[in-house]
N, C-alpha and C. Protein backbone atom coordinates (compact mmCIF):
# COMPACT_ATOMS: atom_id res chain seq x y z
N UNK A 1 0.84 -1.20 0.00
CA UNK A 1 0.00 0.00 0.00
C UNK A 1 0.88 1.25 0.00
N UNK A 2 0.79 2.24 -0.60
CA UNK A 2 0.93 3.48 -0.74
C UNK A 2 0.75 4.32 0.41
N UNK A 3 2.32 5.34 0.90
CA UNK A 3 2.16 5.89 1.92
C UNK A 3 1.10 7.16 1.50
N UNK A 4 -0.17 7.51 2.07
CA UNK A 4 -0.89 8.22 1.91
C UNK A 4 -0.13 9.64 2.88
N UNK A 5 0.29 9.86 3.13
CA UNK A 5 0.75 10.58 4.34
C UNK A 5 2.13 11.33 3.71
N UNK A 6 2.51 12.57 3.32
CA UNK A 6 3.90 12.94 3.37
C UNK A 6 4.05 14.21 3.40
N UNK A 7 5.19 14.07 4.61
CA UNK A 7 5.76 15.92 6.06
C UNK A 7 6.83 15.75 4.68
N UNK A 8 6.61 17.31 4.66
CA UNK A 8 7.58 18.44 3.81
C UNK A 8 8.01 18.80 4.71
N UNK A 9 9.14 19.34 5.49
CA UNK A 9 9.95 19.62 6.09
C UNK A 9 11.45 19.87 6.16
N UNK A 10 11.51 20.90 7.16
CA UNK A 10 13.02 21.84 7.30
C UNK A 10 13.39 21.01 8.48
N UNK A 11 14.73 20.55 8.29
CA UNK A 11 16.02 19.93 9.75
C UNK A 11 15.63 20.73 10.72
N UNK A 12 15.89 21.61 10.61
CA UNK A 12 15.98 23.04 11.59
C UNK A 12 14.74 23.43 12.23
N UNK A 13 13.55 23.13 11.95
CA UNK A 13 12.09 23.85 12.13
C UNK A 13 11.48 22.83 13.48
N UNK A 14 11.04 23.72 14.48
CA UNK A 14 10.57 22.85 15.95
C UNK A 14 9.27 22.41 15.59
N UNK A 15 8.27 22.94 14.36
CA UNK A 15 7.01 22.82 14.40
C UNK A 15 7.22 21.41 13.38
N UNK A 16 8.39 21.42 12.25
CA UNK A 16 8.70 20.29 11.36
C UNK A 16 8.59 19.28 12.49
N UNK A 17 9.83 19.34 13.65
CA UNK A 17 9.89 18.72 14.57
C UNK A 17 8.97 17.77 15.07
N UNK A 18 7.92 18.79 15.95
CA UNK A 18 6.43 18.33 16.53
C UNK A 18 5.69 17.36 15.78
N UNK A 19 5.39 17.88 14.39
CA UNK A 19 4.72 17.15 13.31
C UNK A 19 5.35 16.19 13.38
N UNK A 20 6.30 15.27 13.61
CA UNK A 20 7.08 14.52 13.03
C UNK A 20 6.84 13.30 14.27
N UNK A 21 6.88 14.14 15.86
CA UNK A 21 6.73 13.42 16.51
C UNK A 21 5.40 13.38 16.68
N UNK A 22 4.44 13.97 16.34
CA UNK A 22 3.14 13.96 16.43
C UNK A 22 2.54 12.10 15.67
N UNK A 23 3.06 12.66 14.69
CA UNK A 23 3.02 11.42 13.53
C UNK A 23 3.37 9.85 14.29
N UNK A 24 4.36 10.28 14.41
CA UNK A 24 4.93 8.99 15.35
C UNK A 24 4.24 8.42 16.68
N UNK A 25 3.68 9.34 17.22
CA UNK A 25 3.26 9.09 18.76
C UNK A 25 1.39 8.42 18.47
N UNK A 26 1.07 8.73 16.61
CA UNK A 26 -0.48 8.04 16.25
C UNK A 26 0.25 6.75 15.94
N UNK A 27 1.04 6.30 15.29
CA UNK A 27 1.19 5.42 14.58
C UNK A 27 1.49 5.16 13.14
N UNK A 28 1.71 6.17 12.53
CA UNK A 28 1.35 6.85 11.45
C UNK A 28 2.24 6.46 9.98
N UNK A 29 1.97 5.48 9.58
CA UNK A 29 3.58 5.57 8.59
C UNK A 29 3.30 6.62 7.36
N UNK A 30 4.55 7.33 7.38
CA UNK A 30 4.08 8.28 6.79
C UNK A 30 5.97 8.23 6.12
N UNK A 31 5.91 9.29 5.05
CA UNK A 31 6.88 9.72 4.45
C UNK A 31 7.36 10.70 4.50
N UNK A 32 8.46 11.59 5.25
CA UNK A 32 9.05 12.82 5.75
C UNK A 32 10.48 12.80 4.60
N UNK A 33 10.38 13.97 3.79
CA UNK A 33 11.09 14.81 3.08
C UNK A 33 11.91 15.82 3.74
N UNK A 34 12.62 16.23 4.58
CA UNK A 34 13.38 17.24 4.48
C UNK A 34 14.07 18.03 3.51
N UNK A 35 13.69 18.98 2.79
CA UNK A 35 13.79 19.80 2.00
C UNK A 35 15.05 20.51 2.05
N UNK A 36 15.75 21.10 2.97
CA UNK A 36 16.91 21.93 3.46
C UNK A 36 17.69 21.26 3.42
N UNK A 37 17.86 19.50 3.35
CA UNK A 37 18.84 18.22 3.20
C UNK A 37 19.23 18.14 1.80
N UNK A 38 17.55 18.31 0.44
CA UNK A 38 17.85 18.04 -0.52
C UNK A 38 18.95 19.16 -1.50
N UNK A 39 19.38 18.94 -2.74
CA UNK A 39 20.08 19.85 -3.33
C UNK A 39 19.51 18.77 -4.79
N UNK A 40 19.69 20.58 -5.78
CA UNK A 40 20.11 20.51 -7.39
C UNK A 40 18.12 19.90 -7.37
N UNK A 41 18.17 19.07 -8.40
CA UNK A 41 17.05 19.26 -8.87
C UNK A 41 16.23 18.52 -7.98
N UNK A 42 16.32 17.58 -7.01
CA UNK A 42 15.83 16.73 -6.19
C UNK A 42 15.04 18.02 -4.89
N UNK A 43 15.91 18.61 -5.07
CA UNK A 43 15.31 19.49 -3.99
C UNK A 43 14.32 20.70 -4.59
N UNK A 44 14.39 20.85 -6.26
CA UNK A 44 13.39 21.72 -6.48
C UNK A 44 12.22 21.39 -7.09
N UNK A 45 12.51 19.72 -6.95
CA UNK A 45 11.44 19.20 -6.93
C UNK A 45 9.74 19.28 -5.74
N UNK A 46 10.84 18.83 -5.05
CA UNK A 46 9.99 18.98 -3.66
C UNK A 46 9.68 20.31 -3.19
N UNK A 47 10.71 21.04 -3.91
CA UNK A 47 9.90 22.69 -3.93
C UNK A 47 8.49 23.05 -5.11
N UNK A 48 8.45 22.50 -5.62
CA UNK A 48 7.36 22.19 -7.17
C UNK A 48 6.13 21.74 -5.92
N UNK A 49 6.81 21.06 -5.56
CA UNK A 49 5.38 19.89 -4.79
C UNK A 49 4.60 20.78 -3.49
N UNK A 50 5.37 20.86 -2.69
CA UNK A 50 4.92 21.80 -2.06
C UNK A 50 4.41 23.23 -2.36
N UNK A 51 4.62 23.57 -3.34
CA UNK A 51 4.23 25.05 -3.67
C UNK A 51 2.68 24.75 -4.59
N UNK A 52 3.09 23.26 -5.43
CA UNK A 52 1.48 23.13 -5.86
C UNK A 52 0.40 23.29 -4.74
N UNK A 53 0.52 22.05 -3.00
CA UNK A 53 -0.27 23.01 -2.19
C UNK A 53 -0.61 23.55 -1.71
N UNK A 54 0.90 24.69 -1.40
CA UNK A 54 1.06 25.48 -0.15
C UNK A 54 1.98 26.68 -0.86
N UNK A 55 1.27 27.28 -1.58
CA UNK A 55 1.76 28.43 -2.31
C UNK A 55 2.43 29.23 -1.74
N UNK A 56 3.05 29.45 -0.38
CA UNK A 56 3.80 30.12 0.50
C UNK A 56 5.02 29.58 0.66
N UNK A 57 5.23 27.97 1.02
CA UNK A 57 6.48 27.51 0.38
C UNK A 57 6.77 27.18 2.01
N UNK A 58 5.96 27.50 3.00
CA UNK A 58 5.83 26.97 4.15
C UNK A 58 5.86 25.90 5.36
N UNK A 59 6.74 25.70 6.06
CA UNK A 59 6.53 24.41 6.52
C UNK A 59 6.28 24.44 8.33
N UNK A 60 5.85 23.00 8.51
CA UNK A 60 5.52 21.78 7.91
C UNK A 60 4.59 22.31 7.06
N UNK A 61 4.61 21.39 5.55
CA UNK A 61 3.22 20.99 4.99
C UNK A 61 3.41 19.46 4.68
N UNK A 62 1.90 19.21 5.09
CA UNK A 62 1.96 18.13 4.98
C UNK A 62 0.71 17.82 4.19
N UNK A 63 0.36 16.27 3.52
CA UNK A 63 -0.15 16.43 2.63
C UNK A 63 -0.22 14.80 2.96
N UNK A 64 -1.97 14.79 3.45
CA UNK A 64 -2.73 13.68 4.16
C UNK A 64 -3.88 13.23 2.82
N UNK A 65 -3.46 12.15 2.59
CA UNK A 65 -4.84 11.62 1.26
C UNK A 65 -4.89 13.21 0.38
N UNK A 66 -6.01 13.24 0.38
CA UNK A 66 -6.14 14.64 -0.50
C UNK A 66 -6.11 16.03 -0.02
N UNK A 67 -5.75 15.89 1.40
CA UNK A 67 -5.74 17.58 1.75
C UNK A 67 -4.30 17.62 2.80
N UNK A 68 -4.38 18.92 2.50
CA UNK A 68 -2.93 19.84 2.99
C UNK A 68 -3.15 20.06 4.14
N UNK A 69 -2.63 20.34 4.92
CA UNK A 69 -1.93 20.57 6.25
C UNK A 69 -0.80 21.59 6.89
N UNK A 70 -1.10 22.95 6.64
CA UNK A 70 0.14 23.24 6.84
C UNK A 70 0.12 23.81 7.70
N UNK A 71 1.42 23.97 8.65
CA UNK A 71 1.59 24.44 10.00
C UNK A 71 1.20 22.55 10.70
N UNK A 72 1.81 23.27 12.18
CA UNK A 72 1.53 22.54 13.15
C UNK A 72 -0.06 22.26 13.66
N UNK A 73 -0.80 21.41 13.27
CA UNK A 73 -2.29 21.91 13.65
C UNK A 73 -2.67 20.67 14.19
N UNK A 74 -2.61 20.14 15.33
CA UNK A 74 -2.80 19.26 15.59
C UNK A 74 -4.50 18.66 15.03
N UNK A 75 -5.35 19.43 15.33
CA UNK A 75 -6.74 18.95 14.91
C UNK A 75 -6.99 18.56 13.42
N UNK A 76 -6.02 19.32 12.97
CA UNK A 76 -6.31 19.27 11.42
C UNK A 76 -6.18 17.96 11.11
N UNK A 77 -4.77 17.77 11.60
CA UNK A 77 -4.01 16.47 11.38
C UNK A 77 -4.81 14.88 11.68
N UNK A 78 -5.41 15.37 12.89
CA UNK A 78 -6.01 14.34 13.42
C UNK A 78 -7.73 14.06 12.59
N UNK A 79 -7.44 15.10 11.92
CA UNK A 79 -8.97 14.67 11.68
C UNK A 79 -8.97 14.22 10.02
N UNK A 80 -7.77 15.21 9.50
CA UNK A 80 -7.27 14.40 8.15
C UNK A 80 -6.85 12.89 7.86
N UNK A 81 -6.64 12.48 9.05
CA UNK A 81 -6.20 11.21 9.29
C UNK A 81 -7.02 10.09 9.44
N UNK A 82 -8.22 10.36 10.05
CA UNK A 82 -9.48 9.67 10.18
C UNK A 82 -9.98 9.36 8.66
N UNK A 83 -9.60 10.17 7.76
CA UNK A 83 -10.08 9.97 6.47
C UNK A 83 -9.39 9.53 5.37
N UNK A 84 -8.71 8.85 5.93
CA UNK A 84 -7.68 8.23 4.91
C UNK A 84 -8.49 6.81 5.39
């Protein structure tokens, strides 16, 4: 099965952070990108991707089945998750 679930994320960012352990502490298998790791075209890829749904370029975004997530939002998360 297909990870439905994938954190866009900065090394450096406490809210990347949270999300990350947030994820972890549901159970969550999910797919985490760090962006600030990638370079050359791999990384402006994942800049493409994220900007298709988070036109600010913002992180965390995360991107649950069909909807975005961005920022730390715990409710969001949790309720995007129910619907997968």
């Amino acid at each position: 099965m297909a990870k439905d679930v994938q954190l866009y994320a900065l090394s450096t960012c406490v809210h990347c952070k949270n999300a990350k352990k947030f994820l972890d502490e549901q159970g969550v298998d999910y797919e985490c990108t760090y962006v600030d790791r990638l370079s050359g075209e791999e990384r402006q890829q994942a800049i493409d991707e994220v900007k298709k749904n988070n036109p600010n370029l913002s992180f965390p975004t995360m991107l649950i089945g069909d909807k975005c997530v961005v920022g730390f939002k715990k409710d969001e998360i949790q309720d995007a998750l129910e619907k997968i």
